[in-house]
PDB file of N, CA and C in Angstrom:
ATOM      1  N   UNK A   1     -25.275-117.798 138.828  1.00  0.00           N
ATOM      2  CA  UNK A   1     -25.396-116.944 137.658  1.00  0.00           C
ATOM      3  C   UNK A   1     -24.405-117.387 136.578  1.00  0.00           C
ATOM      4  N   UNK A   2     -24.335-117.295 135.215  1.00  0.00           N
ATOM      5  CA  UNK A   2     -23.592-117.674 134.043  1.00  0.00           C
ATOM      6  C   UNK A   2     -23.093-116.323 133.774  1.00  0.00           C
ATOM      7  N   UNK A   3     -21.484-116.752 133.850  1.00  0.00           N
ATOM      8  CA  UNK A   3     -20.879-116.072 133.027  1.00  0.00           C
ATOM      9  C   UNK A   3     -21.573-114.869 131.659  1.00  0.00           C
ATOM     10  N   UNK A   4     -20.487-113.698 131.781  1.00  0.00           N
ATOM     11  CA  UNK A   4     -21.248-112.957 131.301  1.00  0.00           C
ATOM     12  C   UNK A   4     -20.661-112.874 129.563  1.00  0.00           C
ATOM     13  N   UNK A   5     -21.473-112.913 128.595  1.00  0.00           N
ATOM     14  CA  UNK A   5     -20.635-113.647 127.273  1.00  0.00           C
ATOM     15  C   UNK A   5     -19.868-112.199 126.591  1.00  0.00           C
ATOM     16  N   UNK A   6     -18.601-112.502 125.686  1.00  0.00           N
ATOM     17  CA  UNK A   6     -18.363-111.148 125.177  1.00  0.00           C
ATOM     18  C   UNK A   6     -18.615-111.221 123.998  1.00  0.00           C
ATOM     19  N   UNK A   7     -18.675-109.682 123.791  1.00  0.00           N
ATOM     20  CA  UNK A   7     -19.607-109.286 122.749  1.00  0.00           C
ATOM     21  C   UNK A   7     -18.590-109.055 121.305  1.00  0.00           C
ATOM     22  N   UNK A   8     -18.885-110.365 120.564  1.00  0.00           N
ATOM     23  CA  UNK A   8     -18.388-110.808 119.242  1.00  0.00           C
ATOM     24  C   UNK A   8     -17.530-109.444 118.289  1.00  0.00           C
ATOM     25  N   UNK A   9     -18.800-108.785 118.043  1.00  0.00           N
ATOM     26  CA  UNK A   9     -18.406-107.530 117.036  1.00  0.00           C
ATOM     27  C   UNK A   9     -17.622-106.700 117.734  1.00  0.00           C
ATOM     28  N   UNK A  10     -17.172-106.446 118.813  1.00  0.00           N
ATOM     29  CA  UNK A  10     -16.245-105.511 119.945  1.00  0.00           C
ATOM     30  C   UNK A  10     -15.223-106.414 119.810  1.00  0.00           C
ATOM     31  N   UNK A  11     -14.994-107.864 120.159  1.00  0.00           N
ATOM     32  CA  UNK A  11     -13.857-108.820 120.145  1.00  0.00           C
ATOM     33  C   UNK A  11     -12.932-108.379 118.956  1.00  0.00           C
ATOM     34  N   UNK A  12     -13.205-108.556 117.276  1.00  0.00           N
ATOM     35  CA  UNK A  12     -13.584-108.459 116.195  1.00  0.00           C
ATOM     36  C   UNK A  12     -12.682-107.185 115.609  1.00  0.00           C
ATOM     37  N   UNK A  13     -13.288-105.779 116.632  1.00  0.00           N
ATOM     38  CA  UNK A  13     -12.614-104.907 116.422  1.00  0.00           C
ATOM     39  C   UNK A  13     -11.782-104.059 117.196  1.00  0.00           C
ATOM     40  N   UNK A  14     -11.816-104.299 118.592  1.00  0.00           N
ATOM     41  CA  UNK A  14     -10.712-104.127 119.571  1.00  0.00           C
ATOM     42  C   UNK A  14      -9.508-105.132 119.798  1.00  0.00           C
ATOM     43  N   UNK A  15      -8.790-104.280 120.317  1.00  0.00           N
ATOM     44  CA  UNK A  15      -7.063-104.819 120.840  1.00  0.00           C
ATOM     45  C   UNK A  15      -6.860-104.498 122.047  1.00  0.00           C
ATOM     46  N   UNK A  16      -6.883-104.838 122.941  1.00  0.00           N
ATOM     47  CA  UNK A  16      -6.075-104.301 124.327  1.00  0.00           C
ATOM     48  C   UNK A  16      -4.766-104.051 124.122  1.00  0.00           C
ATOM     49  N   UNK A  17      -4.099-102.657 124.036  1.00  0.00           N
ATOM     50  CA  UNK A  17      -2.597-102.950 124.008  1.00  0.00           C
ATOM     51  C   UNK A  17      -1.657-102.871 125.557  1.00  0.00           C
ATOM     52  N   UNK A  18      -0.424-103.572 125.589  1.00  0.00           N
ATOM     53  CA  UNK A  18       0.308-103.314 126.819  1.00  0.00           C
ATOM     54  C   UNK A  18      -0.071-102.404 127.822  1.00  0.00           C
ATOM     55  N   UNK A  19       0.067-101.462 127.476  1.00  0.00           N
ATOM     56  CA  UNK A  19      -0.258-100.205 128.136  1.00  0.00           C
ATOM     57  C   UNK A  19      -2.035 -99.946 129.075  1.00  0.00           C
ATOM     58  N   UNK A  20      -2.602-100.890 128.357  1.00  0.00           N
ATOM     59  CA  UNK A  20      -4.121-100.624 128.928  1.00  0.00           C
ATOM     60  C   UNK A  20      -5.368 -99.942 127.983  1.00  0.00           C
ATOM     61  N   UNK A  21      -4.638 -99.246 127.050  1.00  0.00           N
ATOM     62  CA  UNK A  21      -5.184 -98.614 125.928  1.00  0.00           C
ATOM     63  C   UNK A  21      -5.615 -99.485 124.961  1.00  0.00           C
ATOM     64  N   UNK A  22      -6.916 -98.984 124.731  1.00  0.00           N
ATOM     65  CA  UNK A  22      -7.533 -99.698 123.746  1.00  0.00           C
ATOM     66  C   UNK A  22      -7.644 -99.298 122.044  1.00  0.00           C
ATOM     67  N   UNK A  23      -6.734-100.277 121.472  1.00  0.00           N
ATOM     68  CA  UNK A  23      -6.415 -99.862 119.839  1.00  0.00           C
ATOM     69  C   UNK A  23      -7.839-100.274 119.364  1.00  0.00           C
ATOM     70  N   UNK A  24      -7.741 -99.097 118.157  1.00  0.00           N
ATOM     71  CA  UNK A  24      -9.165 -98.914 117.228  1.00  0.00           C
ATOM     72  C   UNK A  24      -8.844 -99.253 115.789  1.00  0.00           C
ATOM     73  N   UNK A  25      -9.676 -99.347 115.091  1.00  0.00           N
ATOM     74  CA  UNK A  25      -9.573 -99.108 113.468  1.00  0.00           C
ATOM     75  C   UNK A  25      -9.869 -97.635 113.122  1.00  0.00           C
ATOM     76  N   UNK A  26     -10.205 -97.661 111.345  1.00  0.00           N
ATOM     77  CA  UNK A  26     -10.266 -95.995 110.756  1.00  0.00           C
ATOM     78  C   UNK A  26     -11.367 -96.343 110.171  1.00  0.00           C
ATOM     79  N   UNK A  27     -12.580 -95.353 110.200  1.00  0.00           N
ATOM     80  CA  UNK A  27     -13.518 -95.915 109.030  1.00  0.00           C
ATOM     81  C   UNK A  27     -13.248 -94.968 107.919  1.00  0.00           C
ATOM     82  N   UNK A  28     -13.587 -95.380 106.950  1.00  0.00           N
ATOM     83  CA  UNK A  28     -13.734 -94.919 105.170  1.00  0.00           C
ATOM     84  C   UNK A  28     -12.502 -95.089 104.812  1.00  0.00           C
ATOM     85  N   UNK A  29     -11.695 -96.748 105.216  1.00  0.00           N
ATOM     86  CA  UNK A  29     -11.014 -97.272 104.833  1.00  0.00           C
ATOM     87  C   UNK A  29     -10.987 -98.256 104.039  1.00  0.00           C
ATOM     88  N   UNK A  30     -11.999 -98.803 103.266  1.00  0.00           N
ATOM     89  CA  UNK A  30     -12.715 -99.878 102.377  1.00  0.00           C
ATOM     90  C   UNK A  30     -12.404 -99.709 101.239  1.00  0.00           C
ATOM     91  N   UNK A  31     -12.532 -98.957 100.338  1.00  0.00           N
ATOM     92  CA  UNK A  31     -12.936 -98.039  98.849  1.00  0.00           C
ATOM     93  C   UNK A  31     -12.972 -97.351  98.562  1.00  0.00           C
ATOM     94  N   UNK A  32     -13.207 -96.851  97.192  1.00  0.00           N
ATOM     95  CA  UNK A  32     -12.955 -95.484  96.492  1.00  0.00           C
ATOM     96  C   UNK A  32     -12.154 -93.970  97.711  1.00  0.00           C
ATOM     97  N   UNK A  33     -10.790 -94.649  97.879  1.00  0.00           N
ATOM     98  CA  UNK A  33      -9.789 -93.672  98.338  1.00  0.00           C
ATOM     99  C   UNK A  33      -9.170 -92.659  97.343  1.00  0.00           C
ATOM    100  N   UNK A  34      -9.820 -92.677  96.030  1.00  0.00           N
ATOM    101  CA  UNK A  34      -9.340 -92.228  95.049  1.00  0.00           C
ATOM    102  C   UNK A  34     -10.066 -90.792  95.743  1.00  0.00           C
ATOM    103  N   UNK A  35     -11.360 -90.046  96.279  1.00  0.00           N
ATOM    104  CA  UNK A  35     -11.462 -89.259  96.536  1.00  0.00           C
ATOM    105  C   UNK A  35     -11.207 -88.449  97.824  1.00  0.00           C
ATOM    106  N   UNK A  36     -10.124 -89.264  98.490  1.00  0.00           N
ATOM    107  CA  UNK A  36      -9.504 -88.937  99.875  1.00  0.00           C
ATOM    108  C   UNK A  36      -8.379 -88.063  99.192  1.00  0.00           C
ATOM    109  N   UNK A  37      -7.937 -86.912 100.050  1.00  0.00           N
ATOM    110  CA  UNK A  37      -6.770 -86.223  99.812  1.00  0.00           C
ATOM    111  C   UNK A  37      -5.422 -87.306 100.240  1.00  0.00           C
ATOM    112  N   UNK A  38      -4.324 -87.372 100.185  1.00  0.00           N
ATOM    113  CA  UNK A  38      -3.492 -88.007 100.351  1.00  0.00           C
ATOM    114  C   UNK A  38      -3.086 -87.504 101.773  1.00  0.00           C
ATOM    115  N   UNK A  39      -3.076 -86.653 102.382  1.00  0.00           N
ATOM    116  CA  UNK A  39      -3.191 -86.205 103.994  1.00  0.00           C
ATOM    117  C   UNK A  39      -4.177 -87.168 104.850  1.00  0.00           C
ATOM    118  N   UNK A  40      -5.343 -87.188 104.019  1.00  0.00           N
ATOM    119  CA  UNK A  40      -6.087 -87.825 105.018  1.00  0.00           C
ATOM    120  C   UNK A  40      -5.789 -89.139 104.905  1.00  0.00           C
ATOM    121  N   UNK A  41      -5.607 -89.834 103.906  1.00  0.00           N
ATOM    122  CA  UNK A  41      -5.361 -91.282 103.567  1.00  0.00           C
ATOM    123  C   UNK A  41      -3.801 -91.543 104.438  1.00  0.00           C
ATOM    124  N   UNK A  42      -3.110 -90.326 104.557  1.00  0.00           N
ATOM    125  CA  UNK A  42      -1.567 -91.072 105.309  1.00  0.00           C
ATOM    126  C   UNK A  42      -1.643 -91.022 107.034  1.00  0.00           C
ATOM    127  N   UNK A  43      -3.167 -89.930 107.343  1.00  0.00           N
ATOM    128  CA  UNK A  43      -3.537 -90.181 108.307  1.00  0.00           C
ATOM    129  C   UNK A  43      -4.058 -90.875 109.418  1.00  0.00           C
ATOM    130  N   UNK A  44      -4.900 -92.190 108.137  1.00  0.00           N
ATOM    131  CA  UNK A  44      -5.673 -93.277 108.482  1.00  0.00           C
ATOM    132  C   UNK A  44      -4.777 -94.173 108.996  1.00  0.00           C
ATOM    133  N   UNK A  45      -3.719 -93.987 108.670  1.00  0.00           N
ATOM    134  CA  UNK A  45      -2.621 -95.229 108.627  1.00  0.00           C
ATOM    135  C   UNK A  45      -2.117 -95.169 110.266  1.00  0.00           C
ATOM    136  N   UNK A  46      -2.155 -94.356 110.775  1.00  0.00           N
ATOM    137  CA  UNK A  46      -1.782 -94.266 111.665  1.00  0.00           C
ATOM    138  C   UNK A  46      -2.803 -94.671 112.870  1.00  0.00           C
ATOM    139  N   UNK A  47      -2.118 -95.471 113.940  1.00  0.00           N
ATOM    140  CA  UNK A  47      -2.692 -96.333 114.767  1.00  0.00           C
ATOM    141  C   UNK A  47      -4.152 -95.166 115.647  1.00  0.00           C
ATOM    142  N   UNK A  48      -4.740 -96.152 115.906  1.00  0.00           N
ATOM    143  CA  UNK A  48      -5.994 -94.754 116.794  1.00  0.00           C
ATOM    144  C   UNK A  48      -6.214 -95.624 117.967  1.00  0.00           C
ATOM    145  N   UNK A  49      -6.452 -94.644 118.980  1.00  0.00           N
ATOM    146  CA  UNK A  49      -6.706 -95.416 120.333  1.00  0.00           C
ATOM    147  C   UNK A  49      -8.359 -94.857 120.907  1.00  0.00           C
ATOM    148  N   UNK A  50      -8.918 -95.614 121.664  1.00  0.00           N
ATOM    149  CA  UNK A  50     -10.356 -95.395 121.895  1.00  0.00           C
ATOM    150  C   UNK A  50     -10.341 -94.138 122.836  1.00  0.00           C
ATOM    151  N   UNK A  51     -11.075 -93.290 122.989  1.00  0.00           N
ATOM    152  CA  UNK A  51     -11.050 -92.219 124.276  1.00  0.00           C
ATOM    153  C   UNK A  51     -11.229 -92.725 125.403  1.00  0.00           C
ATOM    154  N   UNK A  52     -11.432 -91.823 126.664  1.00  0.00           N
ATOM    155  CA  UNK A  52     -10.949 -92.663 127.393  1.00  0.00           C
ATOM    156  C   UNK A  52     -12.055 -92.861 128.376  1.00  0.00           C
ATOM    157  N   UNK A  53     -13.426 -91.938 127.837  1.00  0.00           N
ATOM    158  CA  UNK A  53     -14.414 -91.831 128.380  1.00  0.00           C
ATOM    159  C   UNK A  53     -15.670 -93.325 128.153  1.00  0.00           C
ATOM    160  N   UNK A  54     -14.697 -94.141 126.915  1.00  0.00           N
ATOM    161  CA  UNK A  54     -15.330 -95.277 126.556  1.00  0.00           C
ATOM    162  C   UNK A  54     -14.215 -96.105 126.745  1.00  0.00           C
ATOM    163  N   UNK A  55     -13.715 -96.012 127.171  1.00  0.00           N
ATOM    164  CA  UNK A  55     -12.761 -97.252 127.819  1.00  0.00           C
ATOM    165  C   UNK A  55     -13.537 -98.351 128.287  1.00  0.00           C
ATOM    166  N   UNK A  56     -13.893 -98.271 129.355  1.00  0.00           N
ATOM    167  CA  UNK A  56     -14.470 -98.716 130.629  1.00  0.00           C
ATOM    168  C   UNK A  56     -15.544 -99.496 129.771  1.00  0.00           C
ATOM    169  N   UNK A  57     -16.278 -98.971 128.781  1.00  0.00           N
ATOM    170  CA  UNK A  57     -17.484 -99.599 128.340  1.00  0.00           C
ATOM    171  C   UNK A  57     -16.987-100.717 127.468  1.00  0.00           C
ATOM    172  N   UNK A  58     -16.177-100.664 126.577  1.00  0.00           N
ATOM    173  CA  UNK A  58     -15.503-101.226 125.527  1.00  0.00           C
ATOM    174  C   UNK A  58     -14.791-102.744 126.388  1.00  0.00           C
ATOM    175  N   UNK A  59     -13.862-102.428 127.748  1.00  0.00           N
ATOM    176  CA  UNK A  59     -13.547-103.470 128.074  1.00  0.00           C
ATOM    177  C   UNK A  59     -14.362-104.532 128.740  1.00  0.00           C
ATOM    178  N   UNK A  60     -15.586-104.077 129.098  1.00  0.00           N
ATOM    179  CA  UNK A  60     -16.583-105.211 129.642  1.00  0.00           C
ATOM    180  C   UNK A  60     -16.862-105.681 128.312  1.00  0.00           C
ATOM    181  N   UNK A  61     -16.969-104.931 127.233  1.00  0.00           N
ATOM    182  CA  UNK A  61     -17.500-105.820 126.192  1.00  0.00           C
ATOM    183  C   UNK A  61     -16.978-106.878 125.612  1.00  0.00           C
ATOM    184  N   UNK A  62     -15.505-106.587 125.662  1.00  0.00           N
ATOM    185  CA  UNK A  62     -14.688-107.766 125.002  1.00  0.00           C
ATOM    186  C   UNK A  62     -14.208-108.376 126.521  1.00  0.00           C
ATOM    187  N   UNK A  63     -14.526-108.362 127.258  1.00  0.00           N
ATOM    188  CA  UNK A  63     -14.015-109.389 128.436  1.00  0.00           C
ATOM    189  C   UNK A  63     -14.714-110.757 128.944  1.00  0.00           C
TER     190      UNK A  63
END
């Protein structure tokens, strides 16, 4: 059987960090932030981790 290939767009946008946890991005981080409150925009900034119920799915993908 061949190796099983990983999946580009998951590579792309996941991180495995130390810990086992899988770092995420923020969406409606692109543009016109001019109509974001400044709460939500200082919110984005802050790191996000995947739940944990998609863990498991996420790491076959990028593996």
């Amino acid at each position: 059987m061949p190796k099983m290939k990983s999946v580009k767009g998951a590579v792309k946008r996941f991180k495995v960090k130390k810990n086992g946890s899988i770092k995420r991005g923020t969406a409606y981080r692109s543009h016109i932030l001019t109509k974001q409150d400044a709460q939500t925009r200082r919110e984005q900034n802050r790191p996000k981790t995947v739940a944990k119920a998609d863990e498991k799915n996420i790491k076959a993908m990028i593996a």
